[in-house]
C-alpha atoms as a PDB file:
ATOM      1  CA  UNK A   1       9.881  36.086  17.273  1.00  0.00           C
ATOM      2  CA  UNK A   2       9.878  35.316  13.203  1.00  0.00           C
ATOM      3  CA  UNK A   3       7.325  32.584  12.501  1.00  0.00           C
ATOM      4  CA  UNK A   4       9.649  30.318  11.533  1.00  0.00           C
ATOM      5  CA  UNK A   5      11.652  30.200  15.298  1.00  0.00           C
ATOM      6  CA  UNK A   6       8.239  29.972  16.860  1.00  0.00           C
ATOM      7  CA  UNK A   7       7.392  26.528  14.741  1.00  0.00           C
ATOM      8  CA  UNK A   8      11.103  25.304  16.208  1.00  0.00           C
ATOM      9  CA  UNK A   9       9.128  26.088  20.063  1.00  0.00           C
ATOM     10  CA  UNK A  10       6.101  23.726  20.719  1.00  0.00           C
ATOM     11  CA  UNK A  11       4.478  25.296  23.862  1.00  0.00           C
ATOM     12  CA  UNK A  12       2.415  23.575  26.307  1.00  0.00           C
ATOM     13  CA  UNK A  13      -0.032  25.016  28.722  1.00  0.00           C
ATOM     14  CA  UNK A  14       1.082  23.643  32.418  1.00  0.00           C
ATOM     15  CA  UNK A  15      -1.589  23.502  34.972  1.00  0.00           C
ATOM     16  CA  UNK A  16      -1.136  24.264  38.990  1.00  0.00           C
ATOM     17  CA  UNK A  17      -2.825  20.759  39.896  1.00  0.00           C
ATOM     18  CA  UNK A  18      -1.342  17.079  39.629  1.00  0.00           C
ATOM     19  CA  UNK A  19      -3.142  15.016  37.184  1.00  0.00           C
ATOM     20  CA  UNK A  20      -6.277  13.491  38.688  1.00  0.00           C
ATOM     21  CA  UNK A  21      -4.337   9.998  37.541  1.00  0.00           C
ATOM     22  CA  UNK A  22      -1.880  10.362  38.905  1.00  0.00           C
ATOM     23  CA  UNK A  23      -3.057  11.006  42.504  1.00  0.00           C
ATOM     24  CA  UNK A  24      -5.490   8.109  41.590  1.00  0.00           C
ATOM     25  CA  UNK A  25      -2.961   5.512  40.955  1.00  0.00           C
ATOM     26  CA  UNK A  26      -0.945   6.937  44.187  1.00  0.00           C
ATOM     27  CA  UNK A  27      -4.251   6.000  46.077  1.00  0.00           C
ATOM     28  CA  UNK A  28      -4.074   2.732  44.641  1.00  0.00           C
ATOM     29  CA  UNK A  29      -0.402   1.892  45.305  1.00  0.00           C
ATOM     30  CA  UNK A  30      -1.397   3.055  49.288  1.00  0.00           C
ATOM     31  CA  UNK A  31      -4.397   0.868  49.337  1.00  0.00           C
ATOM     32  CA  UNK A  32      -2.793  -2.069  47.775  1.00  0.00           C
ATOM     33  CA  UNK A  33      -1.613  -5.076  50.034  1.00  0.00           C
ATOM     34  CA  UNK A  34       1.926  -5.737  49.875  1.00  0.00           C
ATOM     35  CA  UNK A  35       2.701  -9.095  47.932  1.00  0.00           C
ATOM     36  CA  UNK A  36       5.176 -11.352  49.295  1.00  0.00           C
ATOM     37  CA  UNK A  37       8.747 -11.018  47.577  1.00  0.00           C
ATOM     38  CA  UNK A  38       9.353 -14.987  48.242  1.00  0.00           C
ATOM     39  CA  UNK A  39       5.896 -15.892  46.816  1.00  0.00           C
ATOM     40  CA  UNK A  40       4.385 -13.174  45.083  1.00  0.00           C
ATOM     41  CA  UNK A  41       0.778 -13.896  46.760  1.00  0.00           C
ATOM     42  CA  UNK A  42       0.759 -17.483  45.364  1.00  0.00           C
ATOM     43  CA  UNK A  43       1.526 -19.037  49.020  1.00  0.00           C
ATOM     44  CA  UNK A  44       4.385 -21.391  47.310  1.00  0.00           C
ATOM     45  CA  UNK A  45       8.570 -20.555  47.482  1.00  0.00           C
ATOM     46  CA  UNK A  46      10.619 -21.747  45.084  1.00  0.00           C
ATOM     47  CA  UNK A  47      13.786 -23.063  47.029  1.00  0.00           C
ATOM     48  CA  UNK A  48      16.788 -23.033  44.159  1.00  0.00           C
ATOM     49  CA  UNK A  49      17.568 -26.535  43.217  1.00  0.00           C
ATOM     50  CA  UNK A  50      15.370 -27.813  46.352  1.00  0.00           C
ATOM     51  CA  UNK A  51      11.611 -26.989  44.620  1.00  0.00           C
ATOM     52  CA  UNK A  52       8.691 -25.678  46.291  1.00  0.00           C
ATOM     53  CA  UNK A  53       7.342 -25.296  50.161  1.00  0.00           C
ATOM     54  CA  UNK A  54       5.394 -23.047  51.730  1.00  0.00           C
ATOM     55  CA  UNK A  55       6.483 -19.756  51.597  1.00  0.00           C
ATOM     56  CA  UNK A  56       7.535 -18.336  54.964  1.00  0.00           C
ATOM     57  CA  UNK A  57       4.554 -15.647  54.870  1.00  0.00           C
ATOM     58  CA  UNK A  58       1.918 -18.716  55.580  1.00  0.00           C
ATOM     59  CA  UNK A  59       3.683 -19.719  58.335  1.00  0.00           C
ATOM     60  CA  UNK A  60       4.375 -16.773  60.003  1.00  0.00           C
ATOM     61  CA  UNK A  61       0.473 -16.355  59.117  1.00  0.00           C
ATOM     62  CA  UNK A  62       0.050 -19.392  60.803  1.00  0.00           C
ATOM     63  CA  UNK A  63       2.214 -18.935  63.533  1.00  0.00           C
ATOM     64  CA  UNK A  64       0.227 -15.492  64.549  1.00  0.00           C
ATOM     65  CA  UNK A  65      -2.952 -17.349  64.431  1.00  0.00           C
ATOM     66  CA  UNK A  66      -2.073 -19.850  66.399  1.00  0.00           C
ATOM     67  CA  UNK A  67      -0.479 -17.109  69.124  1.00  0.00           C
ATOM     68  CA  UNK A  68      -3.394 -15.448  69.272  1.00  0.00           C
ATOM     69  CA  UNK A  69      -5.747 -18.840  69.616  1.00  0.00           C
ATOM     70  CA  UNK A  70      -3.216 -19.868  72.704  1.00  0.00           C
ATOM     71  CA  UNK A  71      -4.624 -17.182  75.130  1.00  0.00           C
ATOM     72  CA  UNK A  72      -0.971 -16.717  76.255  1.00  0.00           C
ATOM     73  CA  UNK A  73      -1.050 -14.391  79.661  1.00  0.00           C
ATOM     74  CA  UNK A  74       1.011 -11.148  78.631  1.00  0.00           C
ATOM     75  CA  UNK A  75       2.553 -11.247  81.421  1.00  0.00           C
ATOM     76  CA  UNK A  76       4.555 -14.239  79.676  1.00  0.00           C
ATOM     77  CA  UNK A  77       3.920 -13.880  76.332  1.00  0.00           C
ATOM     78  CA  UNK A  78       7.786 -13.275  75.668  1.00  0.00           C
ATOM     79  CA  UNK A  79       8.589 -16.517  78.008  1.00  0.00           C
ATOM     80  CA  UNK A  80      11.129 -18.756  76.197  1.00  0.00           C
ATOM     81  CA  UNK A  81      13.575 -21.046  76.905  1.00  0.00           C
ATOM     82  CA  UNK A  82      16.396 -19.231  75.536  1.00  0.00           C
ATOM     83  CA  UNK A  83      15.559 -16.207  78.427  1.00  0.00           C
ATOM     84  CA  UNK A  84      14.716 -18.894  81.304  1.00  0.00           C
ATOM     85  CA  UNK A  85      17.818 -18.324  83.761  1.00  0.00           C
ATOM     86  CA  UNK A  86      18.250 -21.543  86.443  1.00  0.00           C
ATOM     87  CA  UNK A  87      19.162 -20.398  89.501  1.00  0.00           C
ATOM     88  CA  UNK A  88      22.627 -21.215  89.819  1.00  0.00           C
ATOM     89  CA  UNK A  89      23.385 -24.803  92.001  1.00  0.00           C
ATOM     90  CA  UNK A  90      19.543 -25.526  91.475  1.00  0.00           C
ATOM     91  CA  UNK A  91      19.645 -28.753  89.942  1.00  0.00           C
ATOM     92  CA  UNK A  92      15.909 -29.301  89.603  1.00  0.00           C
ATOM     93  CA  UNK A  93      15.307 -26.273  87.694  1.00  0.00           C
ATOM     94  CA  UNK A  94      17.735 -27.566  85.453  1.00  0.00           C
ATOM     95  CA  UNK A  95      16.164 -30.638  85.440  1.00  0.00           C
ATOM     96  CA  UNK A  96      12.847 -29.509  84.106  1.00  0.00           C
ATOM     97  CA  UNK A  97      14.635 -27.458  81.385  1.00  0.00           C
ATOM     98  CA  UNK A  98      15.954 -30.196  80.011  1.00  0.00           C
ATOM     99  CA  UNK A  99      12.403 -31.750  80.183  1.00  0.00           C
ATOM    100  CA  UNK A 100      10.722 -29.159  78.764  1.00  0.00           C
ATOM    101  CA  UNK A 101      13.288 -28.504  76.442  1.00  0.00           C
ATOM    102  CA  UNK A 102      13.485 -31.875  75.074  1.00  0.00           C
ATOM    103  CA  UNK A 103       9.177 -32.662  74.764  1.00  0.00           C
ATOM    104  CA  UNK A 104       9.465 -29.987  72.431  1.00  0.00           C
ATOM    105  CA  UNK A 105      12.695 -31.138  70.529  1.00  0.00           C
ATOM    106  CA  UNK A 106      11.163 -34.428  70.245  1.00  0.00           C
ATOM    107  CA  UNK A 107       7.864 -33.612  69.838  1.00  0.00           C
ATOM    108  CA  UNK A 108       5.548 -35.482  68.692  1.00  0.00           C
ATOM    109  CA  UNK A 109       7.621 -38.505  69.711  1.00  0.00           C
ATOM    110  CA  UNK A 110       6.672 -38.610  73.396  1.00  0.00           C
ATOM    111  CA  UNK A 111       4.978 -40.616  75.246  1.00  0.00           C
ATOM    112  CA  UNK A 112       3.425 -38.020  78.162  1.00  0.00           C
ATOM    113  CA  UNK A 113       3.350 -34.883  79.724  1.00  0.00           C
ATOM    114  CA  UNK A 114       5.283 -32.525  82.051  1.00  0.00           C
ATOM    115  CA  UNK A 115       3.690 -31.705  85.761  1.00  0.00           C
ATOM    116  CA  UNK A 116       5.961 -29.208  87.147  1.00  0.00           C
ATOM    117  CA  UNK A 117       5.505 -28.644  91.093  1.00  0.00           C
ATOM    118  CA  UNK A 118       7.225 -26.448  93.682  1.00  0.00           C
ATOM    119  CA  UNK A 119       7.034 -22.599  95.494  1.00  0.00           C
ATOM    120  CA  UNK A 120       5.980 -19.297  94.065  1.00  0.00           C
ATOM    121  CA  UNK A 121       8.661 -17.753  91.818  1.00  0.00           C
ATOM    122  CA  UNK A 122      10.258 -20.849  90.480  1.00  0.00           C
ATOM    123  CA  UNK A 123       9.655 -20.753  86.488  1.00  0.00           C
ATOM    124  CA  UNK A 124       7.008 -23.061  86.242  1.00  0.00           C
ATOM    125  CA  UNK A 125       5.100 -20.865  84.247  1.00  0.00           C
ATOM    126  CA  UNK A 126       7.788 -19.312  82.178  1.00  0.00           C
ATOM    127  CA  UNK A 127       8.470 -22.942  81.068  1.00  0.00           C
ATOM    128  CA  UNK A 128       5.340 -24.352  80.549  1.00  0.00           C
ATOM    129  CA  UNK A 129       4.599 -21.215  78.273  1.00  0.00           C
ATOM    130  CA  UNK A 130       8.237 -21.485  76.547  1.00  0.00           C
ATOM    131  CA  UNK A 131       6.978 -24.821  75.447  1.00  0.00           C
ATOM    132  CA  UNK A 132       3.922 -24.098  73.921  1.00  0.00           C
ATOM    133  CA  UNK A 133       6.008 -21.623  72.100  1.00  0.00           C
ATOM    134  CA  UNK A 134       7.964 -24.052  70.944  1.00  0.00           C
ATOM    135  CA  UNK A 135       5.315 -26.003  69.363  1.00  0.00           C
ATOM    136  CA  UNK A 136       3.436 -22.848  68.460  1.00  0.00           C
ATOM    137  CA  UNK A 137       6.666 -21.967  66.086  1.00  0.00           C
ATOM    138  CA  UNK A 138       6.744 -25.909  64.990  1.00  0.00           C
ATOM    139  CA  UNK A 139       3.016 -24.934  63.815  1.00  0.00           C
ATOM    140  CA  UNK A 140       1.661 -27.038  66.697  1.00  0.00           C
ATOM    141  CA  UNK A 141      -1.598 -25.350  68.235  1.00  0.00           C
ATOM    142  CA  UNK A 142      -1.699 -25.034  72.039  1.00  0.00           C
ATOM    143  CA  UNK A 143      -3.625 -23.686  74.770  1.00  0.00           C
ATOM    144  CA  UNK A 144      -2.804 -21.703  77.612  1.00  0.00           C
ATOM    145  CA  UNK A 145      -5.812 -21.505  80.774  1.00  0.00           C
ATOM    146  CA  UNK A 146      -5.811 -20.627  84.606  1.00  0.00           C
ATOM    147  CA  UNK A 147      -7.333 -23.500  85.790  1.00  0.00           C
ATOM    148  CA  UNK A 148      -9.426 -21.140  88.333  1.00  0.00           C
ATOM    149  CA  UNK A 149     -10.453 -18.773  85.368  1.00  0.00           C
ATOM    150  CA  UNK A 150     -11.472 -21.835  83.276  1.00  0.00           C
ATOM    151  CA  UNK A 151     -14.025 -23.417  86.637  1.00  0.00           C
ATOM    152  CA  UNK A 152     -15.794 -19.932  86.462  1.00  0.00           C
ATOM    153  CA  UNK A 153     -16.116 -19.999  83.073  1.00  0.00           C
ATOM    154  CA  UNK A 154     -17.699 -23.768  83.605  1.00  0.00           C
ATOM    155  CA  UNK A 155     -19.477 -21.939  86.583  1.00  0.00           C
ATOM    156  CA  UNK A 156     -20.934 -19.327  84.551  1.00  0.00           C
ATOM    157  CA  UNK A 157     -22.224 -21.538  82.248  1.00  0.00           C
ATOM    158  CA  UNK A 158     -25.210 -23.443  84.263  1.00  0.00           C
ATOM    159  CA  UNK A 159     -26.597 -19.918  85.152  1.00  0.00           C
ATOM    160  CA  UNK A 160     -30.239 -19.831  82.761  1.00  0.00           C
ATOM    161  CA  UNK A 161     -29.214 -16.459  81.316  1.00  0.00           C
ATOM    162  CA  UNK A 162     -25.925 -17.830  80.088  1.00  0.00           C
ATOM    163  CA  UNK A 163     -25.292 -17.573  76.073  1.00  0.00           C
ATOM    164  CA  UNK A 164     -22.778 -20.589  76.585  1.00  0.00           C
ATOM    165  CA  UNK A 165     -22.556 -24.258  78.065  1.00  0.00           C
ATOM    166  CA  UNK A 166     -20.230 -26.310  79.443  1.00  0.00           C
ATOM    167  CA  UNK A 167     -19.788 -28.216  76.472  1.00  0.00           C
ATOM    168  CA  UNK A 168     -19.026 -25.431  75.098  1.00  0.00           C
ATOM    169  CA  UNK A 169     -16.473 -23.599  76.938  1.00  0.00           C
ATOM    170  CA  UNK A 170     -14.910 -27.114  77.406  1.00  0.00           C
ATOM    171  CA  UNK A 171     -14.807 -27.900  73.911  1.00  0.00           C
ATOM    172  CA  UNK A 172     -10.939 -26.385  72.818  1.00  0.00           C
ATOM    173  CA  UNK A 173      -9.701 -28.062  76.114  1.00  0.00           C
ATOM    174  CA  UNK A 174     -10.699 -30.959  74.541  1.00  0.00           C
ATOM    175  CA  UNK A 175      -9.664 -30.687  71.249  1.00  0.00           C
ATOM    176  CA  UNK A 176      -6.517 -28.680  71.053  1.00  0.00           C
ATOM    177  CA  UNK A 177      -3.414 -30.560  70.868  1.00  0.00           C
ATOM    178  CA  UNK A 178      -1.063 -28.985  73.455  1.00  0.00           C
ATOM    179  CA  UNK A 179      -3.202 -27.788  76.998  1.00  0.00           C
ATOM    180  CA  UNK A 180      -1.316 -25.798  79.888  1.00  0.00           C
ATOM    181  CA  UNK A 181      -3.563 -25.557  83.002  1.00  0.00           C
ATOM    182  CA  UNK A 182      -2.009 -23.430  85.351  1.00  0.00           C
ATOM    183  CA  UNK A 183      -2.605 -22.628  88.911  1.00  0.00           C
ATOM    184  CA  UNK A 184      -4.026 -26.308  89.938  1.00  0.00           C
ATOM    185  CA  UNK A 185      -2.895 -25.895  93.090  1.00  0.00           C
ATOM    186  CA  UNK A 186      -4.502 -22.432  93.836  1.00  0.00           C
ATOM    187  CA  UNK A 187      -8.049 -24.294  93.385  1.00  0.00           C
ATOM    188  CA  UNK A 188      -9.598 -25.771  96.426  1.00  0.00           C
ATOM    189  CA  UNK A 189      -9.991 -29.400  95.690  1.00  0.00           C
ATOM    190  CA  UNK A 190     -13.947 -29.702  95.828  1.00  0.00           C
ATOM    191  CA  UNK A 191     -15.402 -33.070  94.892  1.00  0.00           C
ATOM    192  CA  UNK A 192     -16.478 -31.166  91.663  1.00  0.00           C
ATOM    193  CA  UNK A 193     -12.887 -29.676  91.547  1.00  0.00           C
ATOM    194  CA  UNK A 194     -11.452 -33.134  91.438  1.00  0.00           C
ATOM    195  CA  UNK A 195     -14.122 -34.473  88.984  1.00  0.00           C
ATOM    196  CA  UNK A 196     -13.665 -31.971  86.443  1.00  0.00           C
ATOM    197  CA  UNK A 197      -9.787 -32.255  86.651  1.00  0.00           C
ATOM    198  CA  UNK A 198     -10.486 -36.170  86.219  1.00  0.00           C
ATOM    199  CA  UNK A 199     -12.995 -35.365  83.213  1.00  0.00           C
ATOM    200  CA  UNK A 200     -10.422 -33.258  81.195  1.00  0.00           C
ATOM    201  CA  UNK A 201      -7.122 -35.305  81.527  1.00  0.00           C
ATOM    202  CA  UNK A 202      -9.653 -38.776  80.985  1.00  0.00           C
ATOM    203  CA  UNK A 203     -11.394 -36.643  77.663  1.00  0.00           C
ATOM    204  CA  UNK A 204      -8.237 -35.819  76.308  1.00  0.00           C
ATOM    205  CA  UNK A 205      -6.791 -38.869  76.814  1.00  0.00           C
ATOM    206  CA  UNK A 206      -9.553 -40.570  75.218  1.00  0.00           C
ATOM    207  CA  UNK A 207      -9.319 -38.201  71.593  1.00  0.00           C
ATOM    208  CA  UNK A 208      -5.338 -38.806  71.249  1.00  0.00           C
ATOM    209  CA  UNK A 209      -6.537 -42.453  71.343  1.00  0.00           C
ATOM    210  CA  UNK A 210      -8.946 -41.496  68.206  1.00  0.00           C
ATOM    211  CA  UNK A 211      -6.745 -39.460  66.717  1.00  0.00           C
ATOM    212  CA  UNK A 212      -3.564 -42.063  67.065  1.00  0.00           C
ATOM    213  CA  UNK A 213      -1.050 -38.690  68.556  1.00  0.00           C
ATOM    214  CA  UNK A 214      -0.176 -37.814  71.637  1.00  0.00           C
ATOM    215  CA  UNK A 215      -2.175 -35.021  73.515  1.00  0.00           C
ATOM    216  CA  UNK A 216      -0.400 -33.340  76.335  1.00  0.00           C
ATOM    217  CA  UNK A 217      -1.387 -31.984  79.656  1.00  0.00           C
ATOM    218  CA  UNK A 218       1.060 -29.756  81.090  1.00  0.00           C
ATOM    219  CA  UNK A 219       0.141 -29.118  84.215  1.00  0.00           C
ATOM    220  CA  UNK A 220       0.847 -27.271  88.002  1.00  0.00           C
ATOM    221  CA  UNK A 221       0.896 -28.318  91.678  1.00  0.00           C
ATOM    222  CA  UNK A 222      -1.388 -31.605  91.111  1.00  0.00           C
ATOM    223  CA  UNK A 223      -0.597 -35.407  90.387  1.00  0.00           C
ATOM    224  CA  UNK A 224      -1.941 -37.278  87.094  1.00  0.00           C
ATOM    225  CA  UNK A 225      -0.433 -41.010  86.112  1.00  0.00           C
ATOM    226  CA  UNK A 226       0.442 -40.067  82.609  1.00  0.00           C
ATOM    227  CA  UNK A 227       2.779 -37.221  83.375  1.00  0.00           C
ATOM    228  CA  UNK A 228       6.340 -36.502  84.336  1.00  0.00           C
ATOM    229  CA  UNK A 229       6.196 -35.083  87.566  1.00  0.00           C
ATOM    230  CA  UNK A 230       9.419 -32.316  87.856  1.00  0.00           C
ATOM    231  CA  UNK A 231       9.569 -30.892  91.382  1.00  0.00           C
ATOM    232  CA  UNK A 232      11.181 -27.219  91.270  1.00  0.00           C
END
């Protein structure tokens, strides 16, 4: 090759690896969080000719937060009103549909709770946990307890060794907004039993006062003035 074809030829010397940069700034791009195409990370969407709200990622933030919070049984954790199926000619499962339906349509424009009664199998819990998914998706926080579980867990509290109290364990019965207590009717109804049930509704009661909303008490197989009894 004359000398002056070779200066027309730059040559480069190739190497068998990848760049150490390269694979760097691959790691990088792996490791990185995805940012939000509605917000960019700022937590704010601009809605054209509307302004700004909060971008959907915080709520559906939100919304898994407050699932998780609920203590939802898996057993119903898919339970909504748009899979509850009335059993044909059974008006008073339609009934309570359109109750439970409706304290979450209006809520928090109600003025009390749902207490739905009746046999094994009827849908009381598949609607009392479709309505605190409702609210849960309305950003409302709820809480879902086994009214047996949650007397053991009072229980287990006066024993010395315990790392909790009552005051404790009570404490989000208290203060969450929405309560289910299933299973009231399972319970044998001990003086204590009755007292504690009496404590809770009265407690609750007492904070929506404070707070000037409405707390509810959805509850199972048990009376209480201030709710809607539904008979399945």
């Amino acid at each position: 090759m004359s000398a002056q074809l070779a200066k027309n030829y730059q040559l480069s010397v190739i190497s068998d690896a990848a760049p150490a940069s390269n694979n760097t700034s691959e790691v990088a791009r792996q490791d990185s969080p995805e940012v939000c195409a509605f917000c960019y990370g700022t937590g704010m969407e601009v809605v054209p000719g509307k302004g700004a709200r909060h971008c959907r990622c915080r709520t559906e933030e939100r919304q898994a937060k407050l699932f998780a919070a609920a203590h939802l049984p898996r057993r119903y954790e898919q339970c909504s009103f748009a899979n509850y199926h009335p059993v044909p000619g059974n008006g008073t499962q339609l009934q309570a549909f359109n109750y439970a339906f409706k304290l979450v349509d209006e809520y928090p424009a109600i003025d009390r709770g749902l207490l739905f009664m009746g046999p094994v199998g009827t849908g009381k819990t598949h609607l009392s946990t479709a309505i605190l998914r409702g609210l849960i998706e309305k950003g409302i926080p709820c809480l879902f307890y086994e009214f047996g579980a949650l007397l053991k867990e009072i229980q287990n509290s006066y024993n010395p060794i315990s790392q909790t109290s009552e005051l404790k364990v009570l404490a989000p019965v208290y203060e969450t907004e929405v309560l289910v207590l299933d299973e009231l009717g399972a319970v044998k109804p001990t003086d204590w039993v009755r007292d504690t049930m009496m404590q809770i509704i009265n407690t609750r009661y007492n904070v929506s006062l404070r707070k000037r909303h409405w707390k509810i008490a959805l509850a199972r197989d048990s009376e209480a003035a201030s709710m809607r009894c539904v008979k399945l």
